[in-house]
Protein backbone atom coordinates (compact mmCIF):
# COMPACT_ATOMS: atom_id res chain seq x y z
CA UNK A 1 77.34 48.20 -74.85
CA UNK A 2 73.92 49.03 -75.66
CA UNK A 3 72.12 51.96 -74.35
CA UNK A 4 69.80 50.66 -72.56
CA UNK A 5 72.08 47.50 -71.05
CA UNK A 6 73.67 50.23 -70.04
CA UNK A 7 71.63 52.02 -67.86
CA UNK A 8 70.43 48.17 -66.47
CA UNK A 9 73.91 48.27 -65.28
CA UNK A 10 73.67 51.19 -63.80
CA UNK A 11 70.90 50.81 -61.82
CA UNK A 12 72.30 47.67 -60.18
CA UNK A 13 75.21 49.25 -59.10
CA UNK A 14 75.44 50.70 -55.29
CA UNK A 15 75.78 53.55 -56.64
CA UNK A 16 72.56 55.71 -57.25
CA UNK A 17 72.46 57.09 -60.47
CA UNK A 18 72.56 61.23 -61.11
CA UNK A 19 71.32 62.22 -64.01
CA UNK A 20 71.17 66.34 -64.86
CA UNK A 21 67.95 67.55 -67.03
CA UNK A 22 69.32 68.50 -70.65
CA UNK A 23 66.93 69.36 -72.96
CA UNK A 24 69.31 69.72 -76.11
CA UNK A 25 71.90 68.09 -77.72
CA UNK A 26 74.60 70.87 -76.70
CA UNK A 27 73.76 70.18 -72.62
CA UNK A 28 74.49 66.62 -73.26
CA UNK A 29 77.53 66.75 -74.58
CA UNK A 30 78.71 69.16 -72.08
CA UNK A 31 76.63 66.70 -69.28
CA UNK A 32 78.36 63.97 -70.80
CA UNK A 33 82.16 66.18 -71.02
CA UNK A 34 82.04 66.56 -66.82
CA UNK A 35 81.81 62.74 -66.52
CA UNK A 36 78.16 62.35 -65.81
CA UNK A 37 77.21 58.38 -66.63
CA UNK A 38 73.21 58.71 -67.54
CA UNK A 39 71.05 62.18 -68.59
CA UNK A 40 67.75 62.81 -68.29
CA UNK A 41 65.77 64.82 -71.69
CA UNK A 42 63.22 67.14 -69.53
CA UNK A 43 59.97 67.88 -70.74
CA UNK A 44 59.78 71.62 -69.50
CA UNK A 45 63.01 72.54 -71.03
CA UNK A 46 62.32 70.71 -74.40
CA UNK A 47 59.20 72.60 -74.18
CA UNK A 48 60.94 75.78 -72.70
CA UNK A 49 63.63 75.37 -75.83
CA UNK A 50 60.80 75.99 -78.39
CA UNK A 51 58.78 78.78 -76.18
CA UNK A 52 56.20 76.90 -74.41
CA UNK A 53 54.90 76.32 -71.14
CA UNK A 54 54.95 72.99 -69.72
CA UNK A 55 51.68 72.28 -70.39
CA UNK A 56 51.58 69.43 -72.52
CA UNK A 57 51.33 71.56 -75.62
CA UNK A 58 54.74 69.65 -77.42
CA UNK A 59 53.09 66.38 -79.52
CA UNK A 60 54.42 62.77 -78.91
CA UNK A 61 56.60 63.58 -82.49
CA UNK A 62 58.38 66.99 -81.20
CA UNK A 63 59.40 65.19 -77.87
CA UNK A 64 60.55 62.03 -79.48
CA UNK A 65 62.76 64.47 -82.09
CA UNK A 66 64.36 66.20 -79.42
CA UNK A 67 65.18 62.86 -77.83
CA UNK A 68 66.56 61.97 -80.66
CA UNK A 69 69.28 64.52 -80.82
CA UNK A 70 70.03 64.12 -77.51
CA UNK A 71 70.68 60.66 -77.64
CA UNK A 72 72.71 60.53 -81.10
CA UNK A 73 74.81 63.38 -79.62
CA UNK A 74 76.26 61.08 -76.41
CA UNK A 75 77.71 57.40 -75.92
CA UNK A 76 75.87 57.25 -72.28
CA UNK A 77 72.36 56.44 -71.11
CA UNK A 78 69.19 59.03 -71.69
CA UNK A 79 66.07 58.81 -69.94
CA UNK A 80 63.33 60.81 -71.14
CA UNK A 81 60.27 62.72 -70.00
CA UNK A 82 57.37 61.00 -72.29
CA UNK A 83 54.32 62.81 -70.62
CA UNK A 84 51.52 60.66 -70.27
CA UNK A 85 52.20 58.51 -73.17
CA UNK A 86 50.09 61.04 -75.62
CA UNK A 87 46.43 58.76 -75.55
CA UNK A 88 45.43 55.59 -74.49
CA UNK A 89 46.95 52.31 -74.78
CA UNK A 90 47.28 51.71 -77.96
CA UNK A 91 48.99 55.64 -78.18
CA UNK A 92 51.95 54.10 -75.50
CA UNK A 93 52.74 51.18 -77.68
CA UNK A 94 53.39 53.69 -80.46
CA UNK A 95 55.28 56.06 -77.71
CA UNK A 96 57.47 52.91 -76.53
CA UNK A 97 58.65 52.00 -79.89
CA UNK A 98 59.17 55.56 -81.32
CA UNK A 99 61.43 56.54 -78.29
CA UNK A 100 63.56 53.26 -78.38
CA UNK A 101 63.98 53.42 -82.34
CA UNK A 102 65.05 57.38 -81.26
CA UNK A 103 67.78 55.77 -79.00
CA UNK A 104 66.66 56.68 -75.60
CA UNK A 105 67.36 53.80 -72.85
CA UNK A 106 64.16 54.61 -70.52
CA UNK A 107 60.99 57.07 -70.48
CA UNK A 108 58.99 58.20 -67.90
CA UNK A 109 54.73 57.85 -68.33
CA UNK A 110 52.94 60.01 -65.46
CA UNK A 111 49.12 59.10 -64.52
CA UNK A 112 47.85 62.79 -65.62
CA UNK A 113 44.81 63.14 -67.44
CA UNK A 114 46.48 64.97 -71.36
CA UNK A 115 46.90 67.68 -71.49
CA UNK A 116 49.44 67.20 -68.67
CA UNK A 117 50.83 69.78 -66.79
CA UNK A 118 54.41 70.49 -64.66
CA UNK A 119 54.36 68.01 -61.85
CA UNK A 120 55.05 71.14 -59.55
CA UNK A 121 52.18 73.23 -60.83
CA UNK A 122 48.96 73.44 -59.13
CA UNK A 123 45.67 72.51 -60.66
CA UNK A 124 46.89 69.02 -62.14
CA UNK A 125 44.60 66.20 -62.29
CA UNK A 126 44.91 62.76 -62.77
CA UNK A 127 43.40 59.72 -64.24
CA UNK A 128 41.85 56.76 -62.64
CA UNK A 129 44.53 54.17 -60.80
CA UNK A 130 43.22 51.46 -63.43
CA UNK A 131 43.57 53.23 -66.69
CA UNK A 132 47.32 54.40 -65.77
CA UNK A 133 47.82 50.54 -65.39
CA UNK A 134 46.84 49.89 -68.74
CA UNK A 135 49.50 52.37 -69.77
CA UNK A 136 51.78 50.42 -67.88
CA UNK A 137 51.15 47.20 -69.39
CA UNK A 138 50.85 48.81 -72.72
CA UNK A 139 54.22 50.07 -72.53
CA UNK A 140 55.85 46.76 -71.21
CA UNK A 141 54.40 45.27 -73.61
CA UNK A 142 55.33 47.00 -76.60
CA UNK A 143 59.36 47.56 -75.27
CA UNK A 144 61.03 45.37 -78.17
CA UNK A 145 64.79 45.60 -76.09
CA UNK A 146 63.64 43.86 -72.99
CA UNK A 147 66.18 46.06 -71.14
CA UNK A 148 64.49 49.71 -71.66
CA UNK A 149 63.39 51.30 -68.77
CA UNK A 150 59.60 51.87 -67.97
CA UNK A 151 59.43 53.89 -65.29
CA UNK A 152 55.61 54.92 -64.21
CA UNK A 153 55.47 58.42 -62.76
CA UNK A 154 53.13 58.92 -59.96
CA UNK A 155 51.03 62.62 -59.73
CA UNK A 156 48.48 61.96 -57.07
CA UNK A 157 50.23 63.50 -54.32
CA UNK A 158 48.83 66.91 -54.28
CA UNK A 159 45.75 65.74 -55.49
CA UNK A 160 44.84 62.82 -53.15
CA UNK A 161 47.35 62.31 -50.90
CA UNK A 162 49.69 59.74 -49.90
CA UNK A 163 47.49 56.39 -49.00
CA UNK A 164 46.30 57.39 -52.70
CA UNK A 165 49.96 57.85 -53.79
CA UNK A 166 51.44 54.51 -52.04
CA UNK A 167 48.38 52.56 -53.64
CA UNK A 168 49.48 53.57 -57.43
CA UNK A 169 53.16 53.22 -56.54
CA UNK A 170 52.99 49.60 -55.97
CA UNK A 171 49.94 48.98 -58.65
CA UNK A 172 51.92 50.57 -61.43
CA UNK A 173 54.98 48.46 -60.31
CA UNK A 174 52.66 45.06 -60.56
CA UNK A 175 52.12 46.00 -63.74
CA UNK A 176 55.23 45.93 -64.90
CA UNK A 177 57.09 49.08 -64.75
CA UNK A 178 60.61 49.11 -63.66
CA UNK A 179 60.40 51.54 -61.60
CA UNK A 180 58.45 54.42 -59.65
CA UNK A 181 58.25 57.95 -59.99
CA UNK A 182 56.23 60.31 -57.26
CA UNK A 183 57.11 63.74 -58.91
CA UNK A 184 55.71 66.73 -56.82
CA UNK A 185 58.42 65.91 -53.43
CA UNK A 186 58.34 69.69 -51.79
CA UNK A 187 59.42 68.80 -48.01
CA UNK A 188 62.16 66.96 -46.81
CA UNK A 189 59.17 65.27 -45.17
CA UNK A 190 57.51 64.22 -47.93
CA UNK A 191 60.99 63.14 -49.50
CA UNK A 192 61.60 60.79 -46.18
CA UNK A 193 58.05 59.51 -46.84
CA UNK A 194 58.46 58.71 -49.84
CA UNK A 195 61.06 56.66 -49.02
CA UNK A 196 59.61 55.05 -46.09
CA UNK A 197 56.71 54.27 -47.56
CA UNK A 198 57.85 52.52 -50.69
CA UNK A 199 61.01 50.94 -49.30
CA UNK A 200 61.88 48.13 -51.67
CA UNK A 201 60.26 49.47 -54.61
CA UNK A 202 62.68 51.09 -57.11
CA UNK A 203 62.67 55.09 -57.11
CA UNK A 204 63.58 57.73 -58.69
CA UNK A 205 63.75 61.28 -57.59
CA UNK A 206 63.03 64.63 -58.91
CA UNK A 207 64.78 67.38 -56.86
CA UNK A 208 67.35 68.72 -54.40
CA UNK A 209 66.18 68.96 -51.01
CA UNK A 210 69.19 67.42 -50.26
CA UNK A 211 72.50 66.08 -51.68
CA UNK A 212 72.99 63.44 -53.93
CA UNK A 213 75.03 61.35 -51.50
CA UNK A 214 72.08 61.56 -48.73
CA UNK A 215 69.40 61.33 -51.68
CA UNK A 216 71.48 57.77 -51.79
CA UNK A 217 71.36 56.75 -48.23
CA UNK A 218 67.22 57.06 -48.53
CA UNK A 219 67.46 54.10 -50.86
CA UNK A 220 66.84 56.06 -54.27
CA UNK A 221 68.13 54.27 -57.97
CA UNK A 222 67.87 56.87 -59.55
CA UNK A 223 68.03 61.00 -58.89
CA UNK A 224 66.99 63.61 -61.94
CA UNK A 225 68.68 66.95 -61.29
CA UNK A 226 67.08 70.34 -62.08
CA UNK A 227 67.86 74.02 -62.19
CA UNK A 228 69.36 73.71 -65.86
CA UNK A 229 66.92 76.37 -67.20
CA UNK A 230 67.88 79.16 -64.25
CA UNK A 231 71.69 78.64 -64.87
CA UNK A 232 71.19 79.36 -68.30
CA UNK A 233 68.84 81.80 -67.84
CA UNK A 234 71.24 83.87 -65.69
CA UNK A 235 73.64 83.36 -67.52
CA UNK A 236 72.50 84.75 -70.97
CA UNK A 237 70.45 87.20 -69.06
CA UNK A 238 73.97 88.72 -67.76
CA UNK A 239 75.45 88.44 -70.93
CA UNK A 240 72.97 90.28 -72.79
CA UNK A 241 72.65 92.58 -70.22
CA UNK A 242 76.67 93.79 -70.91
CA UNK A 243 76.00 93.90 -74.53
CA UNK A 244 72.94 95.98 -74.26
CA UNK A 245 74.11 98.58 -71.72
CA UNK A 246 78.00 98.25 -72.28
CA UNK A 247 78.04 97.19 -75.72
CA UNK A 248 80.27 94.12 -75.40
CA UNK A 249 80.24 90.53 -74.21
CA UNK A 250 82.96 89.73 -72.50
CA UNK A 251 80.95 86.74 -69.95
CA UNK A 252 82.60 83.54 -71.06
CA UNK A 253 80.69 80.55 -69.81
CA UNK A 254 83.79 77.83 -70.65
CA UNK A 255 86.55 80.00 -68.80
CA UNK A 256 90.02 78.21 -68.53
CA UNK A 257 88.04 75.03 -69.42
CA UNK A 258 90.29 72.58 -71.47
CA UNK A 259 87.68 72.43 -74.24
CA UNK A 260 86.70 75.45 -76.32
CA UNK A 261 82.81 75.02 -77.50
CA UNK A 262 83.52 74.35 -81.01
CA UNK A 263 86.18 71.10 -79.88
CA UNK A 264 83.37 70.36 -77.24
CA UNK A 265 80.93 69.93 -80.82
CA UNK A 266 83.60 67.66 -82.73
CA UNK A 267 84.25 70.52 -85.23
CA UNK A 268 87.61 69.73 -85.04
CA UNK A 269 86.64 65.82 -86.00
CA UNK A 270 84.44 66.84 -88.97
CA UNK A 271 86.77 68.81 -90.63
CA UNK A 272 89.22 65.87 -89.90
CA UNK A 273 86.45 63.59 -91.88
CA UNK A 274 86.25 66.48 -94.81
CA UNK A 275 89.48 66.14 -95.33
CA UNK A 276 89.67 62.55 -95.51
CA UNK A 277 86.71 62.10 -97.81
CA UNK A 278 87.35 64.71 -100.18
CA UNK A 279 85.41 67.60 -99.14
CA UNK A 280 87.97 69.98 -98.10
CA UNK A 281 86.80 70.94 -102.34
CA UNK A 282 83.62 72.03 -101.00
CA UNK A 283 82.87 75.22 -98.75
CA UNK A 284 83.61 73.69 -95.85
CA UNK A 285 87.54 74.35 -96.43
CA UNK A 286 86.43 78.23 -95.96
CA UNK A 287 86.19 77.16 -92.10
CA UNK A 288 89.14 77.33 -89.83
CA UNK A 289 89.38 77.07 -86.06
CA UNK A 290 90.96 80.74 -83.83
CA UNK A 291 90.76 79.88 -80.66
CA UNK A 292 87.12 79.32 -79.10
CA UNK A 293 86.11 80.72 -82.08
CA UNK A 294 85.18 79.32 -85.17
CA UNK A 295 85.87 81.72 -88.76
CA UNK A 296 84.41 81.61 -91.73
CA UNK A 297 87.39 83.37 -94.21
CA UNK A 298 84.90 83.89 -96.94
CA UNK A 299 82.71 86.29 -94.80
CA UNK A 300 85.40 87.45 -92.09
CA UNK A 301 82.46 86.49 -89.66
């Protein structure tokens, strides 16, 4: 099944769908190893991977080639972070088509003026209701698989407020977009708002102020998971920690986890293919799997 039919299905279910922020190929296949069903490529950490602020300072080409690798490297549904679409109009046509032909099922498209900024960071501004509905359209009308997901994100809320807010919600969603976004939820207030307000209008969710089961019972499709970035932060932070101060690095993220890292990136599968077609003459036969680790006998590394 298609990618995108997919994540259609999905969202019809009664089920709400989870999807964890991954913002490389390695955190999808472990996302996708745990039994998740859908991911969601994050902006921050794409721009976090390749030292940046979120600040809109990645081009349209950098995100789509991250989403990309993301989506080659999983058989499940990826939703994207697509910024504001990088320009006008006629720059979210181009956006649309570059992220389907990259494989993604559905992208985001927030009403910030560009450069955008975190939805959680102060200062942000955003563009008139109007022009973010041209965007919309734009988008809808460029999708050529009629089931990838538009989803309009919504930034108003700590700018104007919620009448503001509830008025782009549902003119985005007349435009055509699948579904809406309000990124910048801080109180379970606000969450139960949110939900109030815009109860029979698809939504997605950006947060855990609560679990995912009572996320569900608010009436939320869809529910994008943070806190990726601080788990790995911690954890290499610890690691390198020991290895400065102790000299070794004996943290091991996998544990007693069925699947070493190397099995968990197919090695075992592409030496499998080597084999078959021949290559096992080339250097990759100087590669053999100890363990969780993998060898190369022709530099004892």
């Amino acid at each position: 099944m298609r990618a995108t039919a997919r994540l259609r299905q999905l969202m019809k279910s009664d089920q709400m769908v989870v999807a964890p922020f991954c913002f490389d190929a390695i955190h999808a296949k472990i996302a996708q190893r745990v039994g998740f069903e859908c991911i969601y490529m994050t902006g921050m950490g794409t721009a976090a991977a390749r030292g940046y602020p979120d600040l809109g300072l990645l081009t349209e080409s950098e995100m789509v080639q991250n989403a990309r690798y993301v989506a080659n490297a999983v058989d499940m549904p990826v939703v994207a972070d697509a910024d504001t679409g990088y320009g006008n109009p006629i720059n979210v046509r181009r956006t649309v088509r570059d992220y389907e032909d990259a494989g993604v099922a559905g992208i985001h498209i927030e009403d910030q003026v560009f450069p955008k900024r975190c939805g959680f960071f102060e200062g942000k501004e955003v563009v008139p209701t109007e022009d973010h509905v041209q965007r919309v359209r734009a988008a809808v009308d460029a999708r050529r698989d009629a089931d990838f997901v538009i989803i309009a994100r919504v930034d108003s809320l700590a700018v104007t407020g919620w009448d503001d807010t509830i008025l782009r919600a549902h003119a985005y969603r007349q435009a055509g977009a699948d579904m809406v976004f309000v990124d910048g939820i801080r109180t379970l207030d606000d969450l139960q708002t949110y939900a109030r307000v815009l109860d029979g209008v698809p939504r997605l969710y950006n947060g855990m102020l609560l679990p995912a089961s009572r996320i569900q019972e608010l009436g939320f499709k869809l529910m994008i998971a943070g806190g990726t970035l601080r788990v790995i932060s911690h954890a290499v932070t610890a690691a390198f920690q020991e290895l400065r101060t102790a000299g070794t690095m004996t943290f091991d993220p996998f544990g007693d986890h069925e699947v070493s890292f190397v099995e968990l990136m197919g090695t075992s599968d592409a030496l499998e293919m080597a084999r078959q077609y021949g290559a096992h003459k080339t250097d990759v036969s100087s590669t053999r799997i100890e363990g969780s680790s993998v060898v190369d006998q022709s530099s004892g590394v």
